[in-house]
Structure formats: structure tokens, C-alpha cells
Protein backbone atom coordinates (compact mmCIF):
# COMPACT_ATOMS: atom_id res chain seq x y z
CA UNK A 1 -29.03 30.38 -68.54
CA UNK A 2 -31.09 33.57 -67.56
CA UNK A 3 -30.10 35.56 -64.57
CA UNK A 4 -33.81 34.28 -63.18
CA UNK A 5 -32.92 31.27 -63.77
CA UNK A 6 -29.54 31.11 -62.21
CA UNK A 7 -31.01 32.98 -59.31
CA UNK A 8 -33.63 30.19 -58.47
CA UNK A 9 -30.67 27.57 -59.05
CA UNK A 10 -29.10 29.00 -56.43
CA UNK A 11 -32.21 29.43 -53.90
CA UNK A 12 -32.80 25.67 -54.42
CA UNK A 13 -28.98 25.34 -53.63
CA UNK A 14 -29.20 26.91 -50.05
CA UNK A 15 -32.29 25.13 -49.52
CA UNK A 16 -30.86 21.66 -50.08
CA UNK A 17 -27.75 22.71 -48.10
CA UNK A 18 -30.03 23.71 -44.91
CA UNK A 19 -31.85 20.18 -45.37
CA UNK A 20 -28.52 18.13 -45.28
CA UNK A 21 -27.30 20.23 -42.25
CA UNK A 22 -30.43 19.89 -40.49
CA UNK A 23 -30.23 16.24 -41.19
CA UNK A 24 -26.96 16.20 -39.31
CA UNK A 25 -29.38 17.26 -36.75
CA UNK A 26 -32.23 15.78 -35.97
CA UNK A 27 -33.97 16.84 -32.76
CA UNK A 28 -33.61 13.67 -30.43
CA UNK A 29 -35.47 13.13 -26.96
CA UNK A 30 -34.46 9.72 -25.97
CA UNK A 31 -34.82 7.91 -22.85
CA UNK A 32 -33.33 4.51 -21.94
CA UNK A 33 -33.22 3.24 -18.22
CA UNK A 34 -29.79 4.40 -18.18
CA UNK A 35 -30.33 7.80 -19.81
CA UNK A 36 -32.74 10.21 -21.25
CA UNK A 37 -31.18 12.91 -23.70
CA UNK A 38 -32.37 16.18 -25.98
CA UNK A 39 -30.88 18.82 -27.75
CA UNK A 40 -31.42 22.04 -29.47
CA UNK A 41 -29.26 24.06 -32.31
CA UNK A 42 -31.30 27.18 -32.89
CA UNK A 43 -29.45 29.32 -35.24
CA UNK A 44 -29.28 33.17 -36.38
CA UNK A 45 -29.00 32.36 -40.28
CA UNK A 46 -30.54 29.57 -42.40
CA UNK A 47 -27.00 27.94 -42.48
CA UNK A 48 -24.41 28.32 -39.22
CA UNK A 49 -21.62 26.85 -37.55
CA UNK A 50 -23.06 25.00 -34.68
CA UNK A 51 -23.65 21.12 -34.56
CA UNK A 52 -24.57 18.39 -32.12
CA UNK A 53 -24.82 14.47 -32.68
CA UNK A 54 -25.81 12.06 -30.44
CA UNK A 55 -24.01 8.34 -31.32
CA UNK A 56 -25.20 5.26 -29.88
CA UNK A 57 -22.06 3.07 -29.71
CA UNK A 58 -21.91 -0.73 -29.45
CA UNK A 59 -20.79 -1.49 -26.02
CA UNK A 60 -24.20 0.10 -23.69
CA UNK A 61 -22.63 3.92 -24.76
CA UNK A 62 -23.69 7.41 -25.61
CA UNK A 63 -21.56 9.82 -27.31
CA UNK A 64 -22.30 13.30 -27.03
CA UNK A 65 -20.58 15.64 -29.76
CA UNK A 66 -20.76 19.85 -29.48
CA UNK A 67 -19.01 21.74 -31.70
CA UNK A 68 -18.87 25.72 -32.96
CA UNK A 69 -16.59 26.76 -36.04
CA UNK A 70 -15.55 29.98 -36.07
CA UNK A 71 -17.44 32.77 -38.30
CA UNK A 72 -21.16 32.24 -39.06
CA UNK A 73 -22.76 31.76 -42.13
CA UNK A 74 -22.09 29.18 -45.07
CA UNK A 75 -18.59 29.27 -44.17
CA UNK A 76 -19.16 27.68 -40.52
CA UNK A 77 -21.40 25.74 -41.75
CA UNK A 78 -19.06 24.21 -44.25
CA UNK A 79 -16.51 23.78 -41.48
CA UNK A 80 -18.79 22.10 -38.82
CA UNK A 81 -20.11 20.43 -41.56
CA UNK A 82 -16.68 18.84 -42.23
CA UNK A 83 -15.98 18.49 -38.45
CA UNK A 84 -18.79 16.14 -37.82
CA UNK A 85 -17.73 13.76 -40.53
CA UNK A 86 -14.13 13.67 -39.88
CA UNK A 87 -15.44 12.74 -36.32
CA UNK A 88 -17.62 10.04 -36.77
CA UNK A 89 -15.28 8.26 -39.28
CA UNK A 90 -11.92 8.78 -36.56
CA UNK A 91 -14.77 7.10 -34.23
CA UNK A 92 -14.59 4.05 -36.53
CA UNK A 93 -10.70 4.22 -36.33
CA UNK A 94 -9.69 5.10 -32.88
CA UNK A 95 -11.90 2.76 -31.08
CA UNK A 96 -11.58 3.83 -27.28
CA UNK A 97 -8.99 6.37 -27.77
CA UNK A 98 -10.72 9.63 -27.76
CA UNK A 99 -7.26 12.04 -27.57
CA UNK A 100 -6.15 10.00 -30.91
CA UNK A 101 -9.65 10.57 -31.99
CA UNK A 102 -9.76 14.47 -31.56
CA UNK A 103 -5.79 14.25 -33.08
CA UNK A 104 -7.33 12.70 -36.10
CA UNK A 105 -9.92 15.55 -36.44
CA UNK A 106 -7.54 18.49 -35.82
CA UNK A 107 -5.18 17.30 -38.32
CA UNK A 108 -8.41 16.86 -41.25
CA UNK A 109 -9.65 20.16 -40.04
CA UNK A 110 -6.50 21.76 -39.99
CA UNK A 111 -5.36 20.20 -43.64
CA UNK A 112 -8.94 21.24 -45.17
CA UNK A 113 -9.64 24.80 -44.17
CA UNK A 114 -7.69 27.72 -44.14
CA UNK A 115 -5.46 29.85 -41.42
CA UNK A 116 -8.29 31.74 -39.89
CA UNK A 117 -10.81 28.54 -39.49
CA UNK A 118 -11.18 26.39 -36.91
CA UNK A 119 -13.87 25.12 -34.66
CA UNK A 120 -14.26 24.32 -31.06
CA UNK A 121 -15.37 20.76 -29.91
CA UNK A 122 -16.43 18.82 -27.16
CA UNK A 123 -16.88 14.68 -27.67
CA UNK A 124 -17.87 12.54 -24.52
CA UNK A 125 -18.83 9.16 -24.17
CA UNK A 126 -21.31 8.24 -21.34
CA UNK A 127 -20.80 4.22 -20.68
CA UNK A 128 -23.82 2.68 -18.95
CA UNK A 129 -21.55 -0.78 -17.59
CA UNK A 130 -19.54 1.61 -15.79
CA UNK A 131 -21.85 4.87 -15.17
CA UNK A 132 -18.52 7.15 -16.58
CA UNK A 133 -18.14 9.75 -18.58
CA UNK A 134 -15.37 10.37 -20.58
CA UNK A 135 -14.45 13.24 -22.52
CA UNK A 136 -12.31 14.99 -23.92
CA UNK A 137 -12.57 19.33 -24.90
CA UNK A 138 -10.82 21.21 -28.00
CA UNK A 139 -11.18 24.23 -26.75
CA UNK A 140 -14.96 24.29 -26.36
CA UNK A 141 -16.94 26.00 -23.34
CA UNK A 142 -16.68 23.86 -20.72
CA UNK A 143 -20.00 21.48 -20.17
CA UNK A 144 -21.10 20.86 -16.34
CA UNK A 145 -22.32 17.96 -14.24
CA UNK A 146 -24.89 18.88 -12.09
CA UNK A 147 -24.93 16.60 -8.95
CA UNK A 148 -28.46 16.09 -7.63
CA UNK A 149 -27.11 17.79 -4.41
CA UNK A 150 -27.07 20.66 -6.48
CA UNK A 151 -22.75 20.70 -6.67
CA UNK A 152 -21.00 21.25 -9.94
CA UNK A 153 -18.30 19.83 -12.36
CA UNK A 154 -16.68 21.90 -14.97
CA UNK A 155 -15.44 19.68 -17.96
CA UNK A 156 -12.65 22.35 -18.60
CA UNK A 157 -10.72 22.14 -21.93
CA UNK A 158 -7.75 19.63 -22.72
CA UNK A 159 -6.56 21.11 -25.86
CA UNK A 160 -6.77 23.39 -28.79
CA UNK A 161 -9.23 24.07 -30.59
CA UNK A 162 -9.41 21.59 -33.94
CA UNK A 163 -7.92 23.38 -37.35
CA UNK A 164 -5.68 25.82 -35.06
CA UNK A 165 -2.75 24.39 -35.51
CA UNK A 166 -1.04 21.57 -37.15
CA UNK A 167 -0.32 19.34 -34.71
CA UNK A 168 -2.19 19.63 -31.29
CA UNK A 169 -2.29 16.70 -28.15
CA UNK A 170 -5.50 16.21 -25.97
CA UNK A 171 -5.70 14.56 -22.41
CA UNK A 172 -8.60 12.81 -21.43
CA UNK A 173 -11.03 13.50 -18.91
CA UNK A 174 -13.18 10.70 -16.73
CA UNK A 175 -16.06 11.90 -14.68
CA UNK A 176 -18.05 8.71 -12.14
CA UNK A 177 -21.88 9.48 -13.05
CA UNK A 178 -24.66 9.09 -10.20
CA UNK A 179 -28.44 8.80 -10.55
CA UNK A 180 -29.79 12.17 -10.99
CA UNK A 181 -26.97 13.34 -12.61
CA UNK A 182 -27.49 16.01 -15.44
CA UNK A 183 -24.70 16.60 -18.22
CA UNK A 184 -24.89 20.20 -19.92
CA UNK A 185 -23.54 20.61 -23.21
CA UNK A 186 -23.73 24.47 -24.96
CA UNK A 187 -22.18 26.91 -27.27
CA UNK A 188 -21.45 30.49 -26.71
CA UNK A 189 -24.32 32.07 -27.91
CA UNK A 190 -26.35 30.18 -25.16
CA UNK A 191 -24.83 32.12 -22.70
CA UNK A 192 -24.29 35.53 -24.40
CA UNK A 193 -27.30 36.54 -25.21
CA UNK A 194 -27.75 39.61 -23.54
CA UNK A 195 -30.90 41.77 -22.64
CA UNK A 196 -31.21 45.72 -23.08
CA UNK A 197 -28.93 46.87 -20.94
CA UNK A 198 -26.02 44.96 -22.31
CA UNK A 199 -25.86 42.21 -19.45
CA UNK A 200 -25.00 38.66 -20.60
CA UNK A 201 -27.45 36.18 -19.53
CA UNK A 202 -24.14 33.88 -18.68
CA UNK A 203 -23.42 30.61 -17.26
CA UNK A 204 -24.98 31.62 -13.86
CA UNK A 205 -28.26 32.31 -15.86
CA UNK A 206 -27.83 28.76 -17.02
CA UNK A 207 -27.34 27.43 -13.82
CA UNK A 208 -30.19 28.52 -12.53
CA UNK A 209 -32.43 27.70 -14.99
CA UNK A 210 -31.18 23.69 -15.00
CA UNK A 211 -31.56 23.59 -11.21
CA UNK A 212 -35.60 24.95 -11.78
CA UNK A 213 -36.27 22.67 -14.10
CA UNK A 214 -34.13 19.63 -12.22
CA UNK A 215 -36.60 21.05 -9.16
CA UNK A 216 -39.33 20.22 -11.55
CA UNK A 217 -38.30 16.95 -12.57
CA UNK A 218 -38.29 18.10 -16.12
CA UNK A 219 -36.84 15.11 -18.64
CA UNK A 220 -34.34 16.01 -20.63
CA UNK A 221 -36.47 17.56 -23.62
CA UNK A 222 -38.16 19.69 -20.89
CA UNK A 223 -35.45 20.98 -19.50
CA UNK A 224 -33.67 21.75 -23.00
CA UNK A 225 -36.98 24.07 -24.09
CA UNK A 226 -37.09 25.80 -20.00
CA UNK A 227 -33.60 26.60 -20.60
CA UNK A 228 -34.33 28.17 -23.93
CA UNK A 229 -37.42 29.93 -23.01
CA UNK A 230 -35.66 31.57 -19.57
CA UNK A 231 -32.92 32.43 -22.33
CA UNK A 232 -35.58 34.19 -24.42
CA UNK A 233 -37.11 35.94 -21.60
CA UNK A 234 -34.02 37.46 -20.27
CA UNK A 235 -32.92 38.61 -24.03
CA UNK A 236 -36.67 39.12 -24.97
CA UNK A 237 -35.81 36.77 -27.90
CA UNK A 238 -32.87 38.64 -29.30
CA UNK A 239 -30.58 36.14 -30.88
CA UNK A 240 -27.11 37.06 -32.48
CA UNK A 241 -25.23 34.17 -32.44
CA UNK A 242 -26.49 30.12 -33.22
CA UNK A 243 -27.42 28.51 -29.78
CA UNK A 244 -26.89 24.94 -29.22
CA UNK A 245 -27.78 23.18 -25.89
CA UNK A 246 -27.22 19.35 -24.99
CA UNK A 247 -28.84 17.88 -21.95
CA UNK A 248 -28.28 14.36 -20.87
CA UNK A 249 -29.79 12.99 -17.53
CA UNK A 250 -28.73 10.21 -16.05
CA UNK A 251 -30.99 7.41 -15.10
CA UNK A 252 -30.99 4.39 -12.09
CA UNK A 253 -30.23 1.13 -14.14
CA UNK A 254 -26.77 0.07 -14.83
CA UNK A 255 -26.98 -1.63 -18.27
């Protein structure tokens, strides 16, 4: 084999691998009576560590997954790539137990990749019977509840992140959901982006920019591209790390 040859080899390589992790990631905007939902993963390379899935379950729920591997690159995207499988089949496993789901995870990330991988992940499930949310956080910036009176609930972490160590226990969290409700999901690079003089755009910038568009009355998919584009215009578009943003809003019907 040439080096030409082996060169476009490789080109269609990348290529496929950017397909199959896009496919991991299609661009949802759903709405049910119960919830509308949208997300974004904008990222710096054509490969990166970022991920989000949204999982229909069988019993009238929604679970939300956001996760960032360390590093950027093929390497992340190997790891997150790994991550969201090892997720979805503990989900088969674990039924209801979502700290022996994120055990389950840590212990294939942490068996797969080496000492200085690991990835941080947040997995909720948003039941419509009961209008819950619960969640549980390895390590992963904490998402918010906005309350339509404009009050706010941090879902802090309840563990390490996944691939740290060997063996790592996660509690639970359980948040009641109202009408009007929004859920914000994001990684780090959401909220560091930073403009010329070095200021981070930060979770107050984020803040603000859900409460304009929940002002507005923006669906989901609306408020997902404001948030973006009052990101860009703050950082004039300068990106360095992949972006992901989740936003779930909560509708009237109890299914």
C-alpha cells in the first residue's frame, strides 16, 4: 500500500468515526404533553469527548444522559464513546436502581481505560406518573431546575467521577417537577467560554440567558439555540472546549 493510499484509508477512517459518534447524537426536539426536550453537542475538533442521549423508557419516562471524558480529541471520544454504551446496557440490568447503574459504569470505565481517563456524568430519569426527577451525578457540573417563579435547584454531585477509581458508591437524588419547570443539563465548556478580556461567560451568564428565553416562552429547541447564540455573543464565537447543552421543559399533563 502507497503512502497516498494509506493516507486516504485513514481520512475515510476519521470520517466514519465522526458519523458513528454523531449517530450517538442525533439532534432531538421532542415534545409530548408531559415534556418537550432539545439538545446541542457543538464541539472544537471533528471527534471530542462530550455526549448526550435522550432514552425513552417503558414506564411514561425520560432519561437524560450528560457526560464529558477527560482530554479532547479521539481519545475522549473513545472514552465517551465507551461510556454511553456501558450506560445504556447497565440500564437494561439495573432496572430502577440508578446508584447500581452508575456502579456498573464506573467499574467498565474504570477496567477499560487507563489511570489518567475518566469522564464525568450526569443520568436522570424524568417520570411523567409521578412528575419526579431522579438523578444521580458522577462528578459532572451540576444541572439546575428552574422554577417558573424564577428560584433554582442545583443537582450537585453524588459521587466520583466514572473510571477514577475502582470502586466508587453514588446516592440518589429526587427532585418533585411542576409545570413550567425547566431542567438544564451542560458541560464545562458551556460556561467557560470566555470573551477578550479573559472573563468566563459562567453559570450566571447561563442563568440569565434561560430566564430570557423562559420570558419568551421559547420551547425547548429555542431556548437550547438562545442559549448558544448569547454564548457566542459574549465569546464572539471563540470556542476551546466541546459545548453540550440539554434542556428539558416540563409540560401540564400527568401521563
Amino acid at each position: 500500500m502507497t503512502t497516498d493510499e494509506m493516507v486516504v484509508d485513514v481520512s475515510q477512517d476519521w470520517l466514519l468515526a465522526c458519523d458513528v459518534q454523531q449517530g450517538f447524537m442525533q439532534s432531538p426536539c421532542m415534545a409530548s404533553d408531559f415534556l418537550d426536550y432539545s439538545a446541542r453537542c457543538r464541539q472544537v475538533r471533528a471527534l471530542g469527548g462530550d455526549c448526550y442521549n435522550f432514552i425513552p423508557l417503558n414506564d411514561n419516562s425520560l432519561a437524560l444522559v450528560v457526560g464529558d471524558a477527560s482530554g479532547k480529541g479521539l481519545a475522549a471520544a473513545l472514552m465517551i464513546a465507551n461510556v454511553q454504551a456501558s450506560v445504556r446496557t447497565a440500564a437494561l440490568f439495573t432496572g430502577d436502581d440508578l446508584a447500581a447503574l452508575l456502579k456498573v459504569v464506573n467499574h467498565q470505565a474504570y477496567a477499560s481505560s487507563s489511570e489518567d481517563r475518566f469522564a464525568t456524568l450526569f443520568y436522570g430519569v424524568l417520570d411523567g406518573s409521578t412528575r419526579t426527577l431522579r438523578y444521580v451525578n458522577a462528578g459532572h457540573n451540576p444541572p439546575v431546575v428552574i422554577r417558573r417563579d424564577g428560584s433554582v435547584h442545583w443537582l450537585e454531585t453524588t459521587g466520583a467521577p466514572v473510571g477514577l477509581f475502582a470502586d466508587s458508591d453514588y446516592g440518589e437524588g429526587i427532585v418533585k417537577l411542576e409545570t413550567g419547570d425547566l431542567l438544564i443539563a451542560f458541560t464545562d465548556g458551556l460556561v467557560e467560554a470566555r470573551n477578550q478580556a479573559g472573563e468566563e461567560w459562567g453559570v450566571q451568564g447561563l442563568l440569565k440567558a434561560a430566564a430570557c428565553g423562559a420570558q419568551c416562552s421559547q420551547d425547548a429547541g429555542g431556548l437550547v439555540n438562545l442559549i448558544f447564540n448569547t454564548m457566542d455573543g459574549f465569546s464572539q464565537g471563540h470556542q476551546t472546549d466541546d459545548a453540550t447543552l440539554a434542556v428539558v421543559r416540563v409540560g401540564s399533563r400527568v401521563l
